[in-house]
PDB file of N, CA and C in Angstrom:
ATOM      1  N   UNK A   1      68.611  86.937  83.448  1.00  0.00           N
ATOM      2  CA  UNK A   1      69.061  87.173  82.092  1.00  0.00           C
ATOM      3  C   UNK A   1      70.185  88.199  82.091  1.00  0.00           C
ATOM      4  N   UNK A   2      70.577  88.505  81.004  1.00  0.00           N
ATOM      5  CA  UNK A   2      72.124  89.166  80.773  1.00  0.00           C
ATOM      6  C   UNK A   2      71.876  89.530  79.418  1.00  0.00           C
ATOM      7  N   UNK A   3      72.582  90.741  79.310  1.00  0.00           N
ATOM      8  CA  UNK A   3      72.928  91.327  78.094  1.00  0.00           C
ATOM      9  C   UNK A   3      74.330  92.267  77.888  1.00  0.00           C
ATOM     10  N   UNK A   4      74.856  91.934  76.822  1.00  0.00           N
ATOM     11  CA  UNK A   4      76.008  92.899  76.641  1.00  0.00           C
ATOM     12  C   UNK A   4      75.985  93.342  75.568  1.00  0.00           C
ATOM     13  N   UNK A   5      76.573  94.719  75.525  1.00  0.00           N
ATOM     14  CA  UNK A   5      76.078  95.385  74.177  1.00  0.00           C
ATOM     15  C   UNK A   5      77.886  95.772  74.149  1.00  0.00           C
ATOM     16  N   UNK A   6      77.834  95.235  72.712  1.00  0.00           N
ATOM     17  CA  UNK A   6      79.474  94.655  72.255  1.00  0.00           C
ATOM     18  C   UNK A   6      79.476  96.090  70.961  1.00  0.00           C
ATOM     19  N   UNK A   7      80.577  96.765  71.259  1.00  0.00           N
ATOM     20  CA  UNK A   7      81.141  97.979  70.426  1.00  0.00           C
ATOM     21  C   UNK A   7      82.238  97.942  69.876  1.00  0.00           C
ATOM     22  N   UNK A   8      82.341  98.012  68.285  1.00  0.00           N
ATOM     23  CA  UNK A   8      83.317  98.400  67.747  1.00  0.00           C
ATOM     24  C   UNK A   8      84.062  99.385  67.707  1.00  0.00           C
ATOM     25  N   UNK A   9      84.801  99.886  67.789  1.00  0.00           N
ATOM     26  CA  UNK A   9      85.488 101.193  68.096  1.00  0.00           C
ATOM     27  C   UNK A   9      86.767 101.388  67.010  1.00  0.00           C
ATOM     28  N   UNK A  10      87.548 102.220  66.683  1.00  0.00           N
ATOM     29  CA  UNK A  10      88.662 102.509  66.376  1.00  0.00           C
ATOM     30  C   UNK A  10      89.543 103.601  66.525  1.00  0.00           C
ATOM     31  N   UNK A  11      90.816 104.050  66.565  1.00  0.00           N
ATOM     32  CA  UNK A  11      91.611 105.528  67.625  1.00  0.00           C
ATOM     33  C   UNK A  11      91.242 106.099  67.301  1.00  0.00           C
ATOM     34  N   UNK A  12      90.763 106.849  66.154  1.00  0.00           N
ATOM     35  CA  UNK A  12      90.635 108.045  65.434  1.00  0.00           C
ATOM     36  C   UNK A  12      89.323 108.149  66.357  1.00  0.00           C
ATOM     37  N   UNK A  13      88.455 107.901  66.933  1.00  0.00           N
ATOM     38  CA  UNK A  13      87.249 107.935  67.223  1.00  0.00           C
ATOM     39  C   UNK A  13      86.938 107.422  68.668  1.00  0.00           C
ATOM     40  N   UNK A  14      88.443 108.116  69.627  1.00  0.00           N
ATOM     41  CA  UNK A  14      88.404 107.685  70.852  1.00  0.00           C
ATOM     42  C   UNK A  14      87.430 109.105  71.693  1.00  0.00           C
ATOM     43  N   UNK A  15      86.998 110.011  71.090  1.00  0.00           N
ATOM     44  CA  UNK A  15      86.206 110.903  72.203  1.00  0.00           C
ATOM     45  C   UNK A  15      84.951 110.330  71.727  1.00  0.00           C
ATOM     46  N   UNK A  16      84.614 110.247  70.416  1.00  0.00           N
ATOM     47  CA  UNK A  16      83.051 109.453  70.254  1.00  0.00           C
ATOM     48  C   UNK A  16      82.995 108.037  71.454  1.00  0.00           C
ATOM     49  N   UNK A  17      83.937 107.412  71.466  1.00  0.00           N
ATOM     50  CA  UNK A  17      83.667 106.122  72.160  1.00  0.00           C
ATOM     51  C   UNK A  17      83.566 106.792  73.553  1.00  0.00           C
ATOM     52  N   UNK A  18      84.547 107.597  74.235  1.00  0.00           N
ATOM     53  CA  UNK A  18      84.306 108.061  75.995  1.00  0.00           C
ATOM     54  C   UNK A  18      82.951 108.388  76.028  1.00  0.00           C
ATOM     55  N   UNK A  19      82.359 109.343  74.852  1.00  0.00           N
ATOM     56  CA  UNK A  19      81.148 109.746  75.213  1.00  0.00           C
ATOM     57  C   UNK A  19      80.106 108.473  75.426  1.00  0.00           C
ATOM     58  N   UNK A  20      79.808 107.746  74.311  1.00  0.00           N
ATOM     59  CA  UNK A  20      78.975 106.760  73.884  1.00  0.00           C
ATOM     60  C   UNK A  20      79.079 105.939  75.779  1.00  0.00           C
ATOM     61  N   UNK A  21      80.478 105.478  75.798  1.00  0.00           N
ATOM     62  CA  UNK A  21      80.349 104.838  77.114  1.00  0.00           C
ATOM     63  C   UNK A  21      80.336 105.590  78.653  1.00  0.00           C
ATOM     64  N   UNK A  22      80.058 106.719  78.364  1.00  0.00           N
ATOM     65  CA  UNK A  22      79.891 107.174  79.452  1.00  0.00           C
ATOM     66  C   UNK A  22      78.065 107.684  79.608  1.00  0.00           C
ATOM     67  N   UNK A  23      77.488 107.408  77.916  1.00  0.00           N
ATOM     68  CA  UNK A  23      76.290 107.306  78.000  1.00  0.00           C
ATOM     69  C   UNK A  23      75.518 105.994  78.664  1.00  0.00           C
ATOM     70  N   UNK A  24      76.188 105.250  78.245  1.00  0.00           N
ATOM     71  CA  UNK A  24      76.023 103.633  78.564  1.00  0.00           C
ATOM     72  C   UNK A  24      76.621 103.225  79.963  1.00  0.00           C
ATOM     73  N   UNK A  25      77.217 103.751  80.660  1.00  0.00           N
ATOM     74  CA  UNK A  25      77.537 104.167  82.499  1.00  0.00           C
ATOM     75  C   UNK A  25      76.362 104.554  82.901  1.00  0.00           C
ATOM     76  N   UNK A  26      76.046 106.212  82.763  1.00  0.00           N
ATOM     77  CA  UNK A  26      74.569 106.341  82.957  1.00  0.00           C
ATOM     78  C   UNK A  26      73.470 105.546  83.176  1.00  0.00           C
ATOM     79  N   UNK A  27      73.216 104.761  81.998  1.00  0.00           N
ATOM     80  CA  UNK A  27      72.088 103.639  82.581  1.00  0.00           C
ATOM     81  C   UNK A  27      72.152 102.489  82.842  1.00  0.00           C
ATOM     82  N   UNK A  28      73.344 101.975  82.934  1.00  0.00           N
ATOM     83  CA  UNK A  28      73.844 100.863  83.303  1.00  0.00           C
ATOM     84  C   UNK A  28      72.836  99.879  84.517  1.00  0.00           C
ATOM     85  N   UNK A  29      72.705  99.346  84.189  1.00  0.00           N
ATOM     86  CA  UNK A  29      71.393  97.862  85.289  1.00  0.00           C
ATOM     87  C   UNK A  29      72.723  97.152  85.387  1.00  0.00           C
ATOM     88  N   UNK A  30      72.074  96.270  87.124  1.00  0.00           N
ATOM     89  CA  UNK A  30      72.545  94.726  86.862  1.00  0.00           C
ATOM     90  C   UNK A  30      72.089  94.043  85.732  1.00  0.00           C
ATOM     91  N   UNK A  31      73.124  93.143  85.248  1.00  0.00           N
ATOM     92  CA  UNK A  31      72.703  92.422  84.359  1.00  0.00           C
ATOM     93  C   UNK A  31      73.120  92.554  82.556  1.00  0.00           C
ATOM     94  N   UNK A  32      73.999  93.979  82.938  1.00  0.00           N
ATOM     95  CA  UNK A  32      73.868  94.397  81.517  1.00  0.00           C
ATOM     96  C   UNK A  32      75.757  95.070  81.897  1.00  0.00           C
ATOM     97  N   UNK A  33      76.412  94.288  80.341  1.00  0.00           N
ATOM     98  CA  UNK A  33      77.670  94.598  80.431  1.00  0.00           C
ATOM     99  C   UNK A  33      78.057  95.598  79.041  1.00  0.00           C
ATOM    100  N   UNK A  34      78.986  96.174  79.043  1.00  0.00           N
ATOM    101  CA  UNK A  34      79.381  96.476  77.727  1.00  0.00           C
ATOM    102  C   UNK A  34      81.102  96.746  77.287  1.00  0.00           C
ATOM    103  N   UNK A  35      81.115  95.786  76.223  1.00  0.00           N
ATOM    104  CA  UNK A  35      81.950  94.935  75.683  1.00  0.00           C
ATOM    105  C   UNK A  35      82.915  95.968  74.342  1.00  0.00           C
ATOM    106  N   UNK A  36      84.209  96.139  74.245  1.00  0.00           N
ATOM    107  CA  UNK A  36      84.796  97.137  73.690  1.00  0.00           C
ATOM    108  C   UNK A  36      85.646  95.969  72.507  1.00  0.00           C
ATOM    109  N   UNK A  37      85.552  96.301  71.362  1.00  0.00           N
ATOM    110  CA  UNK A  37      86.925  96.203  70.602  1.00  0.00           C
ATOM    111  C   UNK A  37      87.221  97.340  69.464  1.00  0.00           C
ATOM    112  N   UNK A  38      88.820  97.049  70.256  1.00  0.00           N
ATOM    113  CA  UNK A  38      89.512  98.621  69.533  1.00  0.00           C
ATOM    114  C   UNK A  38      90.438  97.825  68.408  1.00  0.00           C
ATOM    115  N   UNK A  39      90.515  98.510  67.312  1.00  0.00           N
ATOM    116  CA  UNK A  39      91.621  98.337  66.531  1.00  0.00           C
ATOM    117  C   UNK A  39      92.052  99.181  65.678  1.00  0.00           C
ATOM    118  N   UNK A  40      93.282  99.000  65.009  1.00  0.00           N
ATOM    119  CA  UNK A  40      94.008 100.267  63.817  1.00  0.00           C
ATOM    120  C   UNK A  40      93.416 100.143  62.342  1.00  0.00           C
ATOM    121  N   UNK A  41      92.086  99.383  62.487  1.00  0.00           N
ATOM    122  CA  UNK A  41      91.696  99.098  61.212  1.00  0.00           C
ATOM    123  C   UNK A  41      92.506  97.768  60.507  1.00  0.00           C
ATOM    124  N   UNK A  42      93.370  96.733  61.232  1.00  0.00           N
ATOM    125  CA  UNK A  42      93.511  95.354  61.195  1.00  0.00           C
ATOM    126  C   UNK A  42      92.473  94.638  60.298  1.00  0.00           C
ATOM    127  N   UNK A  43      91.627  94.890  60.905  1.00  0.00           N
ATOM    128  CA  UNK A  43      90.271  93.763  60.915  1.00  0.00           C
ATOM    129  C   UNK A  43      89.245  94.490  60.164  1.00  0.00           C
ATOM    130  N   UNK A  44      88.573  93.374  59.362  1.00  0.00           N
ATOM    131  CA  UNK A  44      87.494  93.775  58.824  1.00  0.00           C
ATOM    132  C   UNK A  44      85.892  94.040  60.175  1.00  0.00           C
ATOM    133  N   UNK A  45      85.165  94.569  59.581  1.00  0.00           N
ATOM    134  CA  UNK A  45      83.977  95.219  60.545  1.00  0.00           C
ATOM    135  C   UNK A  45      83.088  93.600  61.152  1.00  0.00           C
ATOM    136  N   UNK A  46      83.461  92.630  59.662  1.00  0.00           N
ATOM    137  CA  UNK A  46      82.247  91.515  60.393  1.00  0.00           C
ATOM    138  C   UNK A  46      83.366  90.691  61.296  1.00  0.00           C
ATOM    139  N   UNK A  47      84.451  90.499  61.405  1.00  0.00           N
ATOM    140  CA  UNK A  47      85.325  89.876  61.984  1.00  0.00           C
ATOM    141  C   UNK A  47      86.111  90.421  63.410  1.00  0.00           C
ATOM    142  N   UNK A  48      86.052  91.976  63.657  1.00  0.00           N
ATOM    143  CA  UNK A  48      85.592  92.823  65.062  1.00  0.00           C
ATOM    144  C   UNK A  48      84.021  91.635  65.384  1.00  0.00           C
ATOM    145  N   UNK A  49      83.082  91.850  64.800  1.00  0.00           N
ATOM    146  CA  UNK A  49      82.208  92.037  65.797  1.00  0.00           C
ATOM    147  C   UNK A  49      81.791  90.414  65.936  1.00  0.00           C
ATOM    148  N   UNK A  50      82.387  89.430  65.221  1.00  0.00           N
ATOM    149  CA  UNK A  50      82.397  87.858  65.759  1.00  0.00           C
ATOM    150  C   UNK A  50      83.179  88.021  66.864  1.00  0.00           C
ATOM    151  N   UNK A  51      84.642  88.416  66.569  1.00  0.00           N
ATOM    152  CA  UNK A  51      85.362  87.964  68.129  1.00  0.00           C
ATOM    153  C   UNK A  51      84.434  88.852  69.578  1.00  0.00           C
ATOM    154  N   UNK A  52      83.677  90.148  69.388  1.00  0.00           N
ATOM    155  CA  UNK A  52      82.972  90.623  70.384  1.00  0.00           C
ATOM    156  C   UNK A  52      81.611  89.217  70.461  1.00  0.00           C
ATOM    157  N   UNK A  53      81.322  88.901  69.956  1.00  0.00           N
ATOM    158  CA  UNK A  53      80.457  88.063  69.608  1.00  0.00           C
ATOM    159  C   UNK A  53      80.685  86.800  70.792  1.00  0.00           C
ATOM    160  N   UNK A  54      82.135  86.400  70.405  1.00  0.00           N
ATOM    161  CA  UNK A  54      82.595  84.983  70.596  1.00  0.00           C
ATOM    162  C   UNK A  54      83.081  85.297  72.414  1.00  0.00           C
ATOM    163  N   UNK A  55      83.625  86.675  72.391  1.00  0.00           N
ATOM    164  CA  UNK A  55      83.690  86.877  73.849  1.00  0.00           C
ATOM    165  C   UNK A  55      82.573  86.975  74.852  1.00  0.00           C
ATOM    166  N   UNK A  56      81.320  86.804  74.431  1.00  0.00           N
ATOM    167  CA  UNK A  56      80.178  87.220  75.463  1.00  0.00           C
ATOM    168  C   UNK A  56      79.523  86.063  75.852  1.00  0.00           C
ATOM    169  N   UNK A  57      79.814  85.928  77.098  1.00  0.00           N
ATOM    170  CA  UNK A  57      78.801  85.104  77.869  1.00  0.00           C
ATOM    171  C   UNK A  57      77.090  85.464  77.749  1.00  0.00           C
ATOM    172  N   UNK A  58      77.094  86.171  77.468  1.00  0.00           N
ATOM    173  CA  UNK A  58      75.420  87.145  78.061  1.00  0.00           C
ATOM    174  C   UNK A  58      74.388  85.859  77.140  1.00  0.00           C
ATOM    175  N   UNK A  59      73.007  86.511  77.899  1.00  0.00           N
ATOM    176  CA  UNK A  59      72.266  85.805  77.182  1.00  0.00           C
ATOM    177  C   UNK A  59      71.512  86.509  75.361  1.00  0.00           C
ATOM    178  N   UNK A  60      71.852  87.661  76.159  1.00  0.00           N
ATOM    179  CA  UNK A  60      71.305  88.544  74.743  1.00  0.00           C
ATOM    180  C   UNK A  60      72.431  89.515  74.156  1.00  0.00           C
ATOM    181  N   UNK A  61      72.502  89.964  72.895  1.00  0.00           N
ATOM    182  CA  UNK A  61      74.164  91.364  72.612  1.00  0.00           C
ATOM    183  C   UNK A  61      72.850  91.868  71.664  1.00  0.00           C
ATOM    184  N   UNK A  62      73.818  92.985  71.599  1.00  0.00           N
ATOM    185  CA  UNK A  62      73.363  94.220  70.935  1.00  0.00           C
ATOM    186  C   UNK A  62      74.714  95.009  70.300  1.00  0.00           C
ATOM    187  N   UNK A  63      74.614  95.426  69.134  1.00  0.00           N
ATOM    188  CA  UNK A  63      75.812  95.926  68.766  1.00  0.00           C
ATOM    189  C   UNK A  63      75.640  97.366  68.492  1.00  0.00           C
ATOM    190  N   UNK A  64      76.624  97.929  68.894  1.00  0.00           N
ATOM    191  CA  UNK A  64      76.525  99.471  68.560  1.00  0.00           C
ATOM    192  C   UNK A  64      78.052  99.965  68.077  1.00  0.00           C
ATOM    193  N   UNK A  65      78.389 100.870  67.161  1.00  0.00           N
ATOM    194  CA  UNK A  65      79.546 101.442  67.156  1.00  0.00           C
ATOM    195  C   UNK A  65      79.865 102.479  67.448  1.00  0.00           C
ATOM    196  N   UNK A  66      81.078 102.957  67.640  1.00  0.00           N
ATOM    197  CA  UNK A  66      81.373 103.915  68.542  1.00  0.00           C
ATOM    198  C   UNK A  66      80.801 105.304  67.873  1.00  0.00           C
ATOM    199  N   UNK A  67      80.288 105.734  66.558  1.00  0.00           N
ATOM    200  CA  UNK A  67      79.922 106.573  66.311  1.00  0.00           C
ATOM    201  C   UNK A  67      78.527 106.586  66.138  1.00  0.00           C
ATOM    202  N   UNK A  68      77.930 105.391  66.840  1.00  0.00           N
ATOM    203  CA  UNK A  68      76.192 105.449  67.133  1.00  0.00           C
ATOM    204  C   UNK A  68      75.787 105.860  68.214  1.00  0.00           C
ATOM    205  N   UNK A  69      74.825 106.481  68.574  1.00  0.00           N
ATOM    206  CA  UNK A  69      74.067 106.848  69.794  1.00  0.00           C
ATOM    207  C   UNK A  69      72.561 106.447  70.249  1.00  0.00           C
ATOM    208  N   UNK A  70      73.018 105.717  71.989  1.00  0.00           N
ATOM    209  CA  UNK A  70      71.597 105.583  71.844  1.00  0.00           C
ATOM    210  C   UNK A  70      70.400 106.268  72.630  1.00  0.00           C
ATOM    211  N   UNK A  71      68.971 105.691  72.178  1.00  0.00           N
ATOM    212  CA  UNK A  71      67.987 106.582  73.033  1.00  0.00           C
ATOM    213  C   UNK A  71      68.651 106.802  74.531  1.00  0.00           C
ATOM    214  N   UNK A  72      68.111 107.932  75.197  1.00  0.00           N
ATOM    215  CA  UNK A  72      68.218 108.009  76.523  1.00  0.00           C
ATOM    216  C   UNK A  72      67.843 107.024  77.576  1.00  0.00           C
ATOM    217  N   UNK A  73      66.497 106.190  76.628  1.00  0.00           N
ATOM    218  CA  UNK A  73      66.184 104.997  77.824  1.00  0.00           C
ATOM    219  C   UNK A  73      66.414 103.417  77.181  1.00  0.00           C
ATOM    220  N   UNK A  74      67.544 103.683  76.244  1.00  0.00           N
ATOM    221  CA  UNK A  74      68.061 102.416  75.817  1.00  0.00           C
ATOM    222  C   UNK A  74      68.104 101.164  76.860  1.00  0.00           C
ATOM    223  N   UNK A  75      68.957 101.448  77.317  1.00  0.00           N
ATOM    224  CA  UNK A  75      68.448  99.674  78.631  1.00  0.00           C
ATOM    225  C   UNK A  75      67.421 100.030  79.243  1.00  0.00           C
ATOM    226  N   UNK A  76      67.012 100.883  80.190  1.00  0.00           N
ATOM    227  CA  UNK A  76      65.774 100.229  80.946  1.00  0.00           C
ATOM    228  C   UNK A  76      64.911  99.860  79.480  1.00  0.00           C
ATOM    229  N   UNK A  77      64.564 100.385  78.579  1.00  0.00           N
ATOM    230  CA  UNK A  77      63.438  99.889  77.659  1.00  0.00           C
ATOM    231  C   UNK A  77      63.631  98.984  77.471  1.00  0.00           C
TER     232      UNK A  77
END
């Protein structure tokens, strides 16, 4: 199985995103990817997270945005 956990992001909110993905480095498994889209505010929020959507092979997604945080044992759990 496979999972990618697909993030919205935008510039103003590029140290929230290093952190978030450098939380998500940390526990990183085989099996588990995580998926970025950045924009200048272009795009509406449900139309970011179809094209993250439409890009993932995985068998399972999870969405998080760049100003969410997760538990410490988010993937292994």
């Amino acid at each position: 199985m496979t999972w990618d956990i697909l993030i919205c992001s935008i510039p103003h909110r590029t140290e929230m995103l290093a952190e978030l993905l450098a939380e998500f480095e940390r526990q990183l498994v085989p099996g588990v990817g995580v998926r970025v889209y950045r924009d200048n505010l272009e795009r509406q929020y449900g139309d970011k997270c179809q094209v993250l959507l439409e890009s993932s092979t995985a068998d399972y997604v999870s969405f998080f945005d760049d100003d969410d945080w997760p538990a410490e044992d988010f993937i292994p759990s």
